[in-house]
Protein backbone atom coordinates (compact mmCIF):
# COMPACT_ATOMS: atom_id res chain seq x y z
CA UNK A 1 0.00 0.00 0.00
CA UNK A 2 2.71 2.54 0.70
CA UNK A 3 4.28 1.65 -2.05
CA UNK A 4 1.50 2.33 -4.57
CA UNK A 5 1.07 5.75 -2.48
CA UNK A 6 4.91 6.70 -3.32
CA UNK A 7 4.53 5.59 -6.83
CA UNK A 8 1.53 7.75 -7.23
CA UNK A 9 2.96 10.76 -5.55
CA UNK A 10 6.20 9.97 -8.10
CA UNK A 11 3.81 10.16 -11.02
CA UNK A 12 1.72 13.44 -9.90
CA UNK A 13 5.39 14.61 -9.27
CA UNK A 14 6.76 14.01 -13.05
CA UNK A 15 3.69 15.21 -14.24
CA UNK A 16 3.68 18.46 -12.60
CA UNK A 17 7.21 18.46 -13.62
CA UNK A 18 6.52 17.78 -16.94
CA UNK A 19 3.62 20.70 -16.99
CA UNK A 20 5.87 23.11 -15.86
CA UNK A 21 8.08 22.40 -18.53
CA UNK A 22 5.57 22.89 -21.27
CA UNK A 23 4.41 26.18 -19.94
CA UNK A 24 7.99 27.43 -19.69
CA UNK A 25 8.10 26.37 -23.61
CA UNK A 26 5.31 28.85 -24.48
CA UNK A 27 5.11 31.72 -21.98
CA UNK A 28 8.36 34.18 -21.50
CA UNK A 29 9.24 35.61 -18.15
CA UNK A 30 6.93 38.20 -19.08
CA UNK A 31 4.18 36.27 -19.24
CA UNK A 32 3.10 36.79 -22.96
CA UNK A 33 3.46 33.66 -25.49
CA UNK A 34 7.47 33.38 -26.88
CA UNK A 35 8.41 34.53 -30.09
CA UNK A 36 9.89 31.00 -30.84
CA UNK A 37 6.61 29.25 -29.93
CA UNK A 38 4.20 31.75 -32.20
CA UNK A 39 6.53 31.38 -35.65
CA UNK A 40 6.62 27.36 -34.86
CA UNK A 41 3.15 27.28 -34.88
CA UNK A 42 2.60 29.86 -37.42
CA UNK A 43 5.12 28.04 -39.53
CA UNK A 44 2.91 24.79 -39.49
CA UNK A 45 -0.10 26.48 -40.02
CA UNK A 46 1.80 27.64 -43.88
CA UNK A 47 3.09 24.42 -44.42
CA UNK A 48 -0.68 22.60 -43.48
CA UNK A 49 1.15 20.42 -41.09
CA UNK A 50 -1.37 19.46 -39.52
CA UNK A 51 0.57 16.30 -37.79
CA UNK A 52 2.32 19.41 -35.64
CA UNK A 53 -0.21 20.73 -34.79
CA UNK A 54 -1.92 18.49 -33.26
CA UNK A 55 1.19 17.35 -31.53
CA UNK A 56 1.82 20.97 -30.06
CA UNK A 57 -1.72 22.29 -29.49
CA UNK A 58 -3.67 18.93 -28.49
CA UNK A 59 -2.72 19.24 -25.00
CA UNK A 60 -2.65 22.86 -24.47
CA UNK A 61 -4.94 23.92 -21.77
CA UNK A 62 -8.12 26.41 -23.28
CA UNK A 63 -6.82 29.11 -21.94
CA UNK A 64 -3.13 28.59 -22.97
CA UNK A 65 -4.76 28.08 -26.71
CA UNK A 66 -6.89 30.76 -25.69
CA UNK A 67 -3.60 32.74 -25.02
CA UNK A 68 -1.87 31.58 -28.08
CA UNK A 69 -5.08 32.38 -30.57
CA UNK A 70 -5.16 35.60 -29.63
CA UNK A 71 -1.23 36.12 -30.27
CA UNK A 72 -1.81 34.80 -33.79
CA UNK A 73 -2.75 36.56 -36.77
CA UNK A 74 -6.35 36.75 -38.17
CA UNK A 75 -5.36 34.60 -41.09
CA UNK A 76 -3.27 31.95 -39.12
CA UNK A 77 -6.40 31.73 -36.45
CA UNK A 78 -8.81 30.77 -38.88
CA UNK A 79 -6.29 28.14 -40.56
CA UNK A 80 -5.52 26.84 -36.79
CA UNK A 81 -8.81 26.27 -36.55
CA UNK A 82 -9.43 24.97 -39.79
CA UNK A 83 -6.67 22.14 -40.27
CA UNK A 84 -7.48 20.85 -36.38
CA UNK A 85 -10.59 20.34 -37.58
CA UNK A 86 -12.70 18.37 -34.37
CA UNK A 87 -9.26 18.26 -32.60
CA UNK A 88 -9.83 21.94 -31.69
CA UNK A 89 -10.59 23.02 -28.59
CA UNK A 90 -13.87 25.43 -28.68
CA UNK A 91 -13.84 25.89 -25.17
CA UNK A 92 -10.83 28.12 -25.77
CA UNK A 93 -12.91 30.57 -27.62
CA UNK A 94 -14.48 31.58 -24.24
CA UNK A 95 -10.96 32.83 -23.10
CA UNK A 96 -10.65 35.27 -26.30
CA UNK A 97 -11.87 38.81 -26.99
CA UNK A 98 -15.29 38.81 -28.53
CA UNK A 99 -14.17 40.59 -31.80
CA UNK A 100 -11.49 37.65 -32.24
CA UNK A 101 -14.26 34.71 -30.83
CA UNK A 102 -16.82 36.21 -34.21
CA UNK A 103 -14.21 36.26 -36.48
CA UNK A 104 -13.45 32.94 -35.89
CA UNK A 105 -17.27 31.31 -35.50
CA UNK A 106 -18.15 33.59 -38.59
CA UNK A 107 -16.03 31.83 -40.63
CA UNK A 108 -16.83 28.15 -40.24
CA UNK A 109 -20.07 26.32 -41.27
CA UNK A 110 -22.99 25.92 -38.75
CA UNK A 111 -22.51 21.93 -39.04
CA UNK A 112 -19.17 21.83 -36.87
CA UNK A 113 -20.52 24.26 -34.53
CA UNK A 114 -23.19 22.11 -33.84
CA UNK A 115 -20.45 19.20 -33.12
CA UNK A 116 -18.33 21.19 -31.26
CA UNK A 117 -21.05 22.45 -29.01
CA UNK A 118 -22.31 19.35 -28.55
CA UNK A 119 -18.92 18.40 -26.59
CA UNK A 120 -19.14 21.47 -24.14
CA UNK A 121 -20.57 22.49 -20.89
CA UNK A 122 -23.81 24.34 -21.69
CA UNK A 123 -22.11 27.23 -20.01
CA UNK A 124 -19.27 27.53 -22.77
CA UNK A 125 -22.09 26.39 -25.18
CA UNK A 126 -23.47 29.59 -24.88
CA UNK A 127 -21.24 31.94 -24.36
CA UNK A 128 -20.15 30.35 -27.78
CA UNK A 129 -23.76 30.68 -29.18
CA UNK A 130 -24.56 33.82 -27.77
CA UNK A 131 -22.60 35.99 -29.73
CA UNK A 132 -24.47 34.87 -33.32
CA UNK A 133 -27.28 36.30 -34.52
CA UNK A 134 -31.24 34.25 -33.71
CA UNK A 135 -31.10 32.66 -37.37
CA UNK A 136 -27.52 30.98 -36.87
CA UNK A 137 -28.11 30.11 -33.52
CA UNK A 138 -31.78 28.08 -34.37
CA UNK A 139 -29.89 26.51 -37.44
CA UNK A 140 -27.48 25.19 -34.95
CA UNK A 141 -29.68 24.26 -32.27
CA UNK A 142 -32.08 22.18 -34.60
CA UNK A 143 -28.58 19.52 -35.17
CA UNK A 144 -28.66 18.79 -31.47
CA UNK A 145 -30.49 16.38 -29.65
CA UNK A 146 -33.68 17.64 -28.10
CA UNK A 147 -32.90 18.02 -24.56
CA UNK A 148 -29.60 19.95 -25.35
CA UNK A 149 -31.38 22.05 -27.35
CA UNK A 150 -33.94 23.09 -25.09
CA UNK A 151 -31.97 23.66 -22.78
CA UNK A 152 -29.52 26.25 -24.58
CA UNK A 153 -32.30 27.80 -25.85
CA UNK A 154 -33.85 28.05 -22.49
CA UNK A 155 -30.86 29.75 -21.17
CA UNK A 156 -30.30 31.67 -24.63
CA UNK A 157 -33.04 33.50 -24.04
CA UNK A 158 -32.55 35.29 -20.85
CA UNK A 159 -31.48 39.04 -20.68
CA UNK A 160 -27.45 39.32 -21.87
CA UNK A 161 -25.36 39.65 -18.07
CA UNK A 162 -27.68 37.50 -16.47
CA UNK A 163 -27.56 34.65 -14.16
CA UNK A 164 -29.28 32.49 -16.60
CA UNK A 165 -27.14 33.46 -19.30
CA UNK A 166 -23.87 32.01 -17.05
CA UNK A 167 -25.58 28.94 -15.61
CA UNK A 168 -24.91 25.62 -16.45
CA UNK A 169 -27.60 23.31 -17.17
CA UNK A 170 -26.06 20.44 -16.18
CA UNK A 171 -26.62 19.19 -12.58
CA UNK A 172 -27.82 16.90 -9.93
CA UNK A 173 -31.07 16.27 -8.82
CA UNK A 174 -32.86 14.01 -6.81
CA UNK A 175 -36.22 13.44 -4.58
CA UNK A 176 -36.19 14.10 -1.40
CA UNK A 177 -37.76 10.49 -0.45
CA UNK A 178 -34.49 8.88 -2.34
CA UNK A 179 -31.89 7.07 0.18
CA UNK A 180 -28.36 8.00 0.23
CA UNK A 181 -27.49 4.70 -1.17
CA UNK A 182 -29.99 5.52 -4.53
CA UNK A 183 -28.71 8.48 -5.34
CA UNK A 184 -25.21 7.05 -5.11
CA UNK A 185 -26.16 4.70 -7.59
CA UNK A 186 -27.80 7.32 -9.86
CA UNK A 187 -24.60 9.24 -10.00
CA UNK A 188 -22.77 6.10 -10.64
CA UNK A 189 -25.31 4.68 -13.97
CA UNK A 190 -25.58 8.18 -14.91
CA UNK A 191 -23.49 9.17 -18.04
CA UNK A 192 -24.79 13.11 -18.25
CA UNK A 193 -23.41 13.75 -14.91
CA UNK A 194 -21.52 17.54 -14.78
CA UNK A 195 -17.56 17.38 -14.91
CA UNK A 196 -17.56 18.86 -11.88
CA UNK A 197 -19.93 19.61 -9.09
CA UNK A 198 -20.24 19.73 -5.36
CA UNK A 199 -24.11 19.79 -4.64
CA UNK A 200 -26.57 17.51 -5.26
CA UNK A 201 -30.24 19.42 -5.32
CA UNK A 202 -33.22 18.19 -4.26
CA UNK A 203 -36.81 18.91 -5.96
CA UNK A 204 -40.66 17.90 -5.69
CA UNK A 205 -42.45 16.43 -8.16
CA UNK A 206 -43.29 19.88 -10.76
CA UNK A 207 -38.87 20.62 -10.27
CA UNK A 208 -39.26 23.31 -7.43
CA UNK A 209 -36.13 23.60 -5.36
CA UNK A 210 -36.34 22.26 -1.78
CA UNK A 211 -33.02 22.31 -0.82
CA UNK A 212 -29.35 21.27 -1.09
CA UNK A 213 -26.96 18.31 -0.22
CA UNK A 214 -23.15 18.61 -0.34
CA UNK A 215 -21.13 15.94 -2.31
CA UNK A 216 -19.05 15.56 1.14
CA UNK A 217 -22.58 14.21 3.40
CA UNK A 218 -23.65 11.78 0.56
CA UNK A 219 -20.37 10.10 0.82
CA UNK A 220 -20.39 10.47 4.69
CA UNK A 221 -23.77 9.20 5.19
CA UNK A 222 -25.41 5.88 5.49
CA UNK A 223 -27.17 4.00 2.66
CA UNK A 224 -30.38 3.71 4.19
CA UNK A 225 -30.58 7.71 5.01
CA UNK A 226 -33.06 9.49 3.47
CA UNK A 227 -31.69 12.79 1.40
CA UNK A 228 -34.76 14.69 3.06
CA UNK A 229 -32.69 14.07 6.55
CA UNK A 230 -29.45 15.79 5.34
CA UNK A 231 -30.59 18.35 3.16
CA UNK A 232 -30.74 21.68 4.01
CA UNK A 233 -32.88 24.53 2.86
CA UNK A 234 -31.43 26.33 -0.04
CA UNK A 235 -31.11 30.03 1.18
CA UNK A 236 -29.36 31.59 -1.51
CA UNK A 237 -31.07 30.39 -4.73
CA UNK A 238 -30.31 33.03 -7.19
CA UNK A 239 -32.91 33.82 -10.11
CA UNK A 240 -32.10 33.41 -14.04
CA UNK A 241 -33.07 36.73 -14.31
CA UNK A 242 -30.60 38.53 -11.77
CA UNK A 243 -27.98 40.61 -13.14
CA UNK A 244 -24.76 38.79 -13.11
CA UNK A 245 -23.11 40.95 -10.83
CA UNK A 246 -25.42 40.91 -8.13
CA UNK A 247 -25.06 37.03 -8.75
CA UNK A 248 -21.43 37.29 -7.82
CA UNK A 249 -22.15 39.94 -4.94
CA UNK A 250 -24.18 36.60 -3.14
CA UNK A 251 -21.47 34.65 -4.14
CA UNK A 252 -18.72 37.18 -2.10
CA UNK A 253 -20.85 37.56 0.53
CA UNK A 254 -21.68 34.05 1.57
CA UNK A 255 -18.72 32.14 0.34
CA UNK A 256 -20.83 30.19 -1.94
CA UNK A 257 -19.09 27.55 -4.34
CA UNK A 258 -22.04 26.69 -6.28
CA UNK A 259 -25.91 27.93 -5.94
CA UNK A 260 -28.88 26.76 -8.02
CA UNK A 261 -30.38 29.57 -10.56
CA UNK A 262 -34.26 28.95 -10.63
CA UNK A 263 -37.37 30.60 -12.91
CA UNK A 264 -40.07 32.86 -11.86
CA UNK A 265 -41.79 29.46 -10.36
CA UNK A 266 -38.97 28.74 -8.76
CA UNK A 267 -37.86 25.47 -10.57
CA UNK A 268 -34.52 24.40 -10.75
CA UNK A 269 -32.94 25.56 -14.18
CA UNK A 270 -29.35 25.24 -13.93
CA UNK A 271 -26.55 26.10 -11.63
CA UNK A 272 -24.20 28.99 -11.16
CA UNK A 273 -20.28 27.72 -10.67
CA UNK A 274 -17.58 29.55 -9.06
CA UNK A 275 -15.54 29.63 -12.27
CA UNK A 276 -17.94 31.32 -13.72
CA UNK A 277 -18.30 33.67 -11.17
CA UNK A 278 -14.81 34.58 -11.46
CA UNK A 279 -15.01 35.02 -14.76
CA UNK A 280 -18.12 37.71 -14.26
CA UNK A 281 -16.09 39.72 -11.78
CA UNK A 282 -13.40 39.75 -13.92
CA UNK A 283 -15.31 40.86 -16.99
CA UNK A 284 -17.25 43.46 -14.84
CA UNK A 285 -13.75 45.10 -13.30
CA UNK A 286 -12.58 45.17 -16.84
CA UNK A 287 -16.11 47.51 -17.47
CA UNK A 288 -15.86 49.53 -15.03
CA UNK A 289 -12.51 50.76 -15.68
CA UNK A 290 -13.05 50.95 -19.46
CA UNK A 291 -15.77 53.01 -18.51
CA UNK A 292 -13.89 55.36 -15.99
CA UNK A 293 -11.74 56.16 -19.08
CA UNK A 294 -14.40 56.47 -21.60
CA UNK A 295 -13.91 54.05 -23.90
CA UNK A 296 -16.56 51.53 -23.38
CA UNK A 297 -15.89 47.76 -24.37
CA UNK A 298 -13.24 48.48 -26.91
CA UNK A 299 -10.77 45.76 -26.84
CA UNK A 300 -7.44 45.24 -28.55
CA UNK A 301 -8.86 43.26 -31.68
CA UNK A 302 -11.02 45.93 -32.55
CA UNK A 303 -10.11 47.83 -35.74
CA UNK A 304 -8.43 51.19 -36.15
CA UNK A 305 -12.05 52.90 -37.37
CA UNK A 306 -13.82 50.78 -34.52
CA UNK A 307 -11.76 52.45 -31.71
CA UNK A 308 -11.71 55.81 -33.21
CA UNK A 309 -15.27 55.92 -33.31
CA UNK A 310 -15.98 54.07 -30.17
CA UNK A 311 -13.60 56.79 -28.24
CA UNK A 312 -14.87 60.05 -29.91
CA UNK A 313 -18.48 60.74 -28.05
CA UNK A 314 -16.13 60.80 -24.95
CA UNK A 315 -14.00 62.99 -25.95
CA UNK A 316 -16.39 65.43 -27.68
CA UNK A 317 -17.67 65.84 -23.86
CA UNK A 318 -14.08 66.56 -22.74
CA UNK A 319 -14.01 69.59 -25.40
CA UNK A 320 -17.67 71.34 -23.84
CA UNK A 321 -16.01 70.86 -20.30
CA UNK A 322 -12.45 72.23 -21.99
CA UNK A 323 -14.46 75.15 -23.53
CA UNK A 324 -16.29 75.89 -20.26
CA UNK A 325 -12.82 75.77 -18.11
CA UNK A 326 -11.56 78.20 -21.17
CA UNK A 327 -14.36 80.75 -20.44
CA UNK A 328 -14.00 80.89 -17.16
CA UNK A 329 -10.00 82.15 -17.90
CA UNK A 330 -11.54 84.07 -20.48
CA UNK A 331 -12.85 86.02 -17.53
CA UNK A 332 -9.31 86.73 -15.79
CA UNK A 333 -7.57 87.66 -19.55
CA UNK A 334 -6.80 91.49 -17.97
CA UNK A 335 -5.13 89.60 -14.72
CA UNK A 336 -3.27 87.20 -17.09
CA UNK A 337 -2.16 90.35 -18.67
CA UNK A 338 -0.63 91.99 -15.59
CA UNK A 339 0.62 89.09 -13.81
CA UNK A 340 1.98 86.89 -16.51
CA UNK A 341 3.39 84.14 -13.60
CA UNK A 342 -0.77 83.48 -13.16
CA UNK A 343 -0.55 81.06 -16.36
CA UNK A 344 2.31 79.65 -15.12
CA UNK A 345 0.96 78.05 -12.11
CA UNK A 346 -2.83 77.84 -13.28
CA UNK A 347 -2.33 74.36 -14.04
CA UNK A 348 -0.53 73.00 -11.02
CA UNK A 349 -4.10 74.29 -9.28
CA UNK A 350 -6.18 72.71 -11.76
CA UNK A 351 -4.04 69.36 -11.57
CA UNK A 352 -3.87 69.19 -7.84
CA UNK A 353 -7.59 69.28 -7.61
CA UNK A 354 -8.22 67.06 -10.78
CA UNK A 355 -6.15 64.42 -9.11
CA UNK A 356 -7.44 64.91 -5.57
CA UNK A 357 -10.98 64.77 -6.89
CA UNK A 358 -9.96 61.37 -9.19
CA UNK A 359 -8.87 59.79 -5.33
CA UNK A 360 -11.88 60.46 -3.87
CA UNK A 361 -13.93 59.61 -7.24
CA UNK A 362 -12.35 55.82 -7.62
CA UNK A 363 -12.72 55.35 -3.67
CA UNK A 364 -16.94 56.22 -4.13
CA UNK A 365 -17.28 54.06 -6.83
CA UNK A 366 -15.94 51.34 -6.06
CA UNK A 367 -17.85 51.66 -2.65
CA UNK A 368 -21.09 51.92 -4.52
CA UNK A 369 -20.30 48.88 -6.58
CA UNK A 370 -19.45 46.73 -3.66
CA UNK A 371 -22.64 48.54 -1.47
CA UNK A 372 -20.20 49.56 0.97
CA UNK A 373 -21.52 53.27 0.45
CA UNK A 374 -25.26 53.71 0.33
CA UNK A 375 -28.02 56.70 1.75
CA UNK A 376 -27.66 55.47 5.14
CA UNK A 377 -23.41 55.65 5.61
CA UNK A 378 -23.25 58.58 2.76
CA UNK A 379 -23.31 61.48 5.66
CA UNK A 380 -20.17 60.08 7.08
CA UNK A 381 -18.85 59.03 4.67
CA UNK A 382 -18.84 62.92 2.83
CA UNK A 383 -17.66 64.47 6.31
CA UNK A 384 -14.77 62.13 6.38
CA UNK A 385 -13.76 63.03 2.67
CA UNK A 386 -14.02 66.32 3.19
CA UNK A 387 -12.01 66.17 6.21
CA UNK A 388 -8.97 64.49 3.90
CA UNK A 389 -9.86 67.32 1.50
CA UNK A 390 -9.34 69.79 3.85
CA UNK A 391 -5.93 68.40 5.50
CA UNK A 392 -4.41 67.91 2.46
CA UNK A 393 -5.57 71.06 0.97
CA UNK A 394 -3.49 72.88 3.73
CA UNK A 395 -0.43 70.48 3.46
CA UNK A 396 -0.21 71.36 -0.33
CA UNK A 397 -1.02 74.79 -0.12
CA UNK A 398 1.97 75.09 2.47
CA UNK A 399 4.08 73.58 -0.20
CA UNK A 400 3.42 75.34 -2.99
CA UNK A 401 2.89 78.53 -1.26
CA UNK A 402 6.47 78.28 -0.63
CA UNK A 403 7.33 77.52 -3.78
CA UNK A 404 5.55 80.00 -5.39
CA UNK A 405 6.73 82.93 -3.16
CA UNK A 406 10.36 81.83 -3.66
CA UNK A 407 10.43 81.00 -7.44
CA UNK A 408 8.83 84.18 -8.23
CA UNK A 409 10.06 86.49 -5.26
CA UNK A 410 6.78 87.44 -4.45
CA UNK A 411 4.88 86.25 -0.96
CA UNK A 412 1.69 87.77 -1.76
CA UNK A 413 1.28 85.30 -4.78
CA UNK A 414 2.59 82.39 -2.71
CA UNK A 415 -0.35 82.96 -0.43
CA UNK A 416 -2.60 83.26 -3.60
CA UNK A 417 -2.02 80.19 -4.91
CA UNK A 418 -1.98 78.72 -1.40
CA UNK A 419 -5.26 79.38 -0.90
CA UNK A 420 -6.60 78.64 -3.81
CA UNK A 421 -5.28 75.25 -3.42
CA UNK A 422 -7.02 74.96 -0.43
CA UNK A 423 -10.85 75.99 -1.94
CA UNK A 424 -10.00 74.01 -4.72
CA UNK A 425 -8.59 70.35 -3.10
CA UNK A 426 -12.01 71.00 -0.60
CA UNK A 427 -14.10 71.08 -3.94
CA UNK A 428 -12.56 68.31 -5.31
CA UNK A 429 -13.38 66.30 -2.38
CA UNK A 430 -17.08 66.63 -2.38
CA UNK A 431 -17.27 66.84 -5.88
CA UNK A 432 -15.48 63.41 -5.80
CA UNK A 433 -17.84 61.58 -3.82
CA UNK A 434 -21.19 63.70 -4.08
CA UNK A 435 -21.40 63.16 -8.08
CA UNK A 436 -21.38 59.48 -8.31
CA UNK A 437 -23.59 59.51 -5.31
CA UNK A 438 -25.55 61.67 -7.51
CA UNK A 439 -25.75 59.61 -10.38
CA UNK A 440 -26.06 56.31 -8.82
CA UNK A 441 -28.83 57.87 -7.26
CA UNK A 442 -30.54 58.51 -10.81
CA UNK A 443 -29.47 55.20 -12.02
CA UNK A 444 -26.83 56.07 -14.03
CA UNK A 445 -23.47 54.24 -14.06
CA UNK A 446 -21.08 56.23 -12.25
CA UNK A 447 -18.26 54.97 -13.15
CA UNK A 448 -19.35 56.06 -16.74
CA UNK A 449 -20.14 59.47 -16.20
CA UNK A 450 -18.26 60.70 -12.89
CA UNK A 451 -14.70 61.37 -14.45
CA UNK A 452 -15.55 64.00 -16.89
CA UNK A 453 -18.19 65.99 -14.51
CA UNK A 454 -15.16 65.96 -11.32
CA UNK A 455 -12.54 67.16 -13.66
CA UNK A 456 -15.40 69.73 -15.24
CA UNK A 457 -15.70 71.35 -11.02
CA UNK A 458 -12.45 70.90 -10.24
CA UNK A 459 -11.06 73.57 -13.51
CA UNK A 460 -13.50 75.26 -13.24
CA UNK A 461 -13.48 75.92 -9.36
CA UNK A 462 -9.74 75.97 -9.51
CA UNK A 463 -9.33 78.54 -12.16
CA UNK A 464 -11.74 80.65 -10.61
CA UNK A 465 -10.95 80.19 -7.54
CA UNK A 466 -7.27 80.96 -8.18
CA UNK A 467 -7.57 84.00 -10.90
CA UNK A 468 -10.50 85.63 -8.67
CA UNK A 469 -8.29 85.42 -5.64
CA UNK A 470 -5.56 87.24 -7.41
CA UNK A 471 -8.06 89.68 -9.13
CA UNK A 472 -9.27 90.76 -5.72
CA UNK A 473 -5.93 90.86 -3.76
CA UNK A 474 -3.95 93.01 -6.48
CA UNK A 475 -7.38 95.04 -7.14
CA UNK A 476 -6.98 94.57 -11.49
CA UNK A 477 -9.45 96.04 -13.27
């Protein structure tokens, strides 16, 4: 016996050896796929040998092919894909960009799709599926067997970022009059058992959920115990129709591996895994700061025209606010005139209190995305921003005070800019955490729309702040 248990431990050893290895082969210190590895592979796709291809991509894990697909170019994808044939891996098109995932579907026929989907969970299925339009999908569909294709269907046709639209159809379910012992069995003649799965669920006769039992009591428990004695009451069954990041918010909060995704009757429809939970907070970080810089879901595939375009409402925004910020200067042009340093250190105001104002901006919104900010917090949590606002309004306006009066020999303009730095970093504080409380508030995404209003306050307040200071202190008419 311990012998066997060294020789296993020997094998698991070379083999995790032996892994190592092959990702060392394709991945460079900086983590991106070598040079080498791309023109072998790139050099087999020209010469259609397909024998090397097979030999060097079979046993790539999805996302390593995932990694490597991306890396090659449009042409060599589609050939990959091509001279692999049903050796491909189609659950690596879930770890590509969506431009690259189309490109690739668009250009093979609707009869391998249909194979290939047949071969993946239903949650890859459709993430695969979704991204055609209804007539490709239902030519697919109709080449699968029945059940398959009622149940990606079924889950097709929920709302895009929703629970239903992640969930995998494939699970475990049982009566709750069944013994221990049967629905070890079960598991054991069933062939359409999930890869993986740690709860078995347990449902009346018309499918509504009654409760839970984890894989780890089945095997503890007796043969002759009935499931209804060791199930427990499924508290955290999530609905098809919940937005996919509140699905992951239950999953955060309660430390939930699994949890069953049920219909407005509440029957059992599928099951929501961690890995794809992962991959929905992922995704939905990757938003959130695309958004924050205004430029949406642009992703590196996209073409030259699609970026432009996708990037320019953004920036047409950025030119009112720049026009506004320009009028209000246009106010000061006599003080410019006499005191010509003024347009020197305009923008060190307008900077300060742009970046102060981006602190407290990030720090709000992510607060209202996790719900760690809401109505009933949002008094405290303004006074204690403002507080930091204040502070390090003062420590900056010492600084640069100082600065000022030195570099141009004249104290009356340090204190100028001084406090104008101070007005302006206290702005840029509340404006930093009362507009995406603002907009959150109307139900619009803040991390869209915040950036370009708290830079709008903070030039604005700055320059006036700083030009009407100096206006009134060295009386310019």
């Amino acid at each position: 016996m311990a012998e066997a248990l060294v020789e296993g431990q020997d094998t698991e050893t070379t083999g995790a050896m032996a892994a190592d290895e092959r990702h060392a082969d394709i991945y460079g210190e900086d983590g991106a796929v070598r040079s080498a590895f791309l023109a072998q592979i790139g050099a087999a796709v020209a010469d259609r040998d397909t024998l090397t291809l097979k030999r060097e991509v079979g046993d790539l894990h999805q996302s390593e092919l995932g990694d490597l697909i991306e890396a090659l170019h449009p042409e060599q994808r589609r050939a990959l894909v091509e001279l692999l044939g049903s050796d491909f891996d189609f659950s690596a098109l879930t770890e590509v960009d969506e431009a690259i995932r189309l490109d690739i579907v668009d250009n093979l026929p609707n009869e391998q799709i249909a194979q290939a989907v047949q071969e993946l969970d239903s949650d890859d299925a459709v993430y695969i599926l979704e991204d055609l339009d209804r007539e490709d999908q239902d030519e697919i569909l109709s080449q699968l067997p029945f059940t398959e294709r009622i149940r990606l269907r079924r889950a097709l046709d929920y709302p895009e970022e929703t629970a239903g639209r992640r969930m995998q159809t494939e699970f475990v379910a049982v009566p709750p009059f069944w013994t221990v012992g049967q629905t070890i069995d079960y598991m054991r003649e069933d062939n359409n058992l999930p890869d993986r799965f740690s709860q078995i669920f347990v449902i009346d006769p018309s499918f509504k959920l009654v409760g839970a039992v984890d894989l780890d009591q089945i095997l503890r428990a007796k043969r002759a115990v009935k499931v209804e004695d060791i199930m427990r009451e499924t508290r955290h069954a999530i609905p098809a129709t919940m937005d996919q990041e509140e699905a992951a918010r239950e999953f955060e909060q309660y430390n939930l591996l699994s949890a069953a995704v049920v219909d407005e009757n509440e029957r059992l429809v599928g099951v929501l895994t961690i890995d794809d939970v992962v991959d929905v907070i992922q995704q939905e970080a990757e938003e959130d700061i695309m958004r924050m810089g205004g430029v949406g879901d642009e992703e590196l595939s996209d073409t030259v025209l699609a970026t432009s375009r996708s990037r320019v409402p953004w920036l047409l925004v950025n030119l009112l606010t720049a026009f506004l910020a320009a009028a209000v200067i246009g106010l000061f042009d006599r003080t410019i005139e006499h005191i010509v340093a003024l347009a020197v250190l305009m923008p060190i105001v307008a900077g300060m209190g742009g970046n102060a104002g981006s602190q407290t901006m990030t720090v709000t919104v992510r607060a209202l995305a996790t719900r760690d900010l809401d109505i009933y917090n949002a008094a405290r949590i303004v006074r204690r921003e403002l507080g930091v606002g204040f502070i390090n309004g003062i420590v900056f306006a010492v600084l640069i005070g100082t600065v000022a009066g030195i570099w141009f020999h004249n104290a009356n303009l340090g204190g100028i800019i001084a406090a104008a730095m101070i007005i302006n970093m206290f702005a840029a504080a509340l404006a930093g955490i009362l507009i995406p409380l603002v907009l959150d508030r109307l139900k619009i995404d803040p991390a869209v729309a915040s950036a370009v209003f708290v830079t709008t306050v903070t030039d604005v307040v700055g320059f006036f702040a700083f030009l009407g200071l100096a206006t009134w202190w060295f009386s310019i008419r």
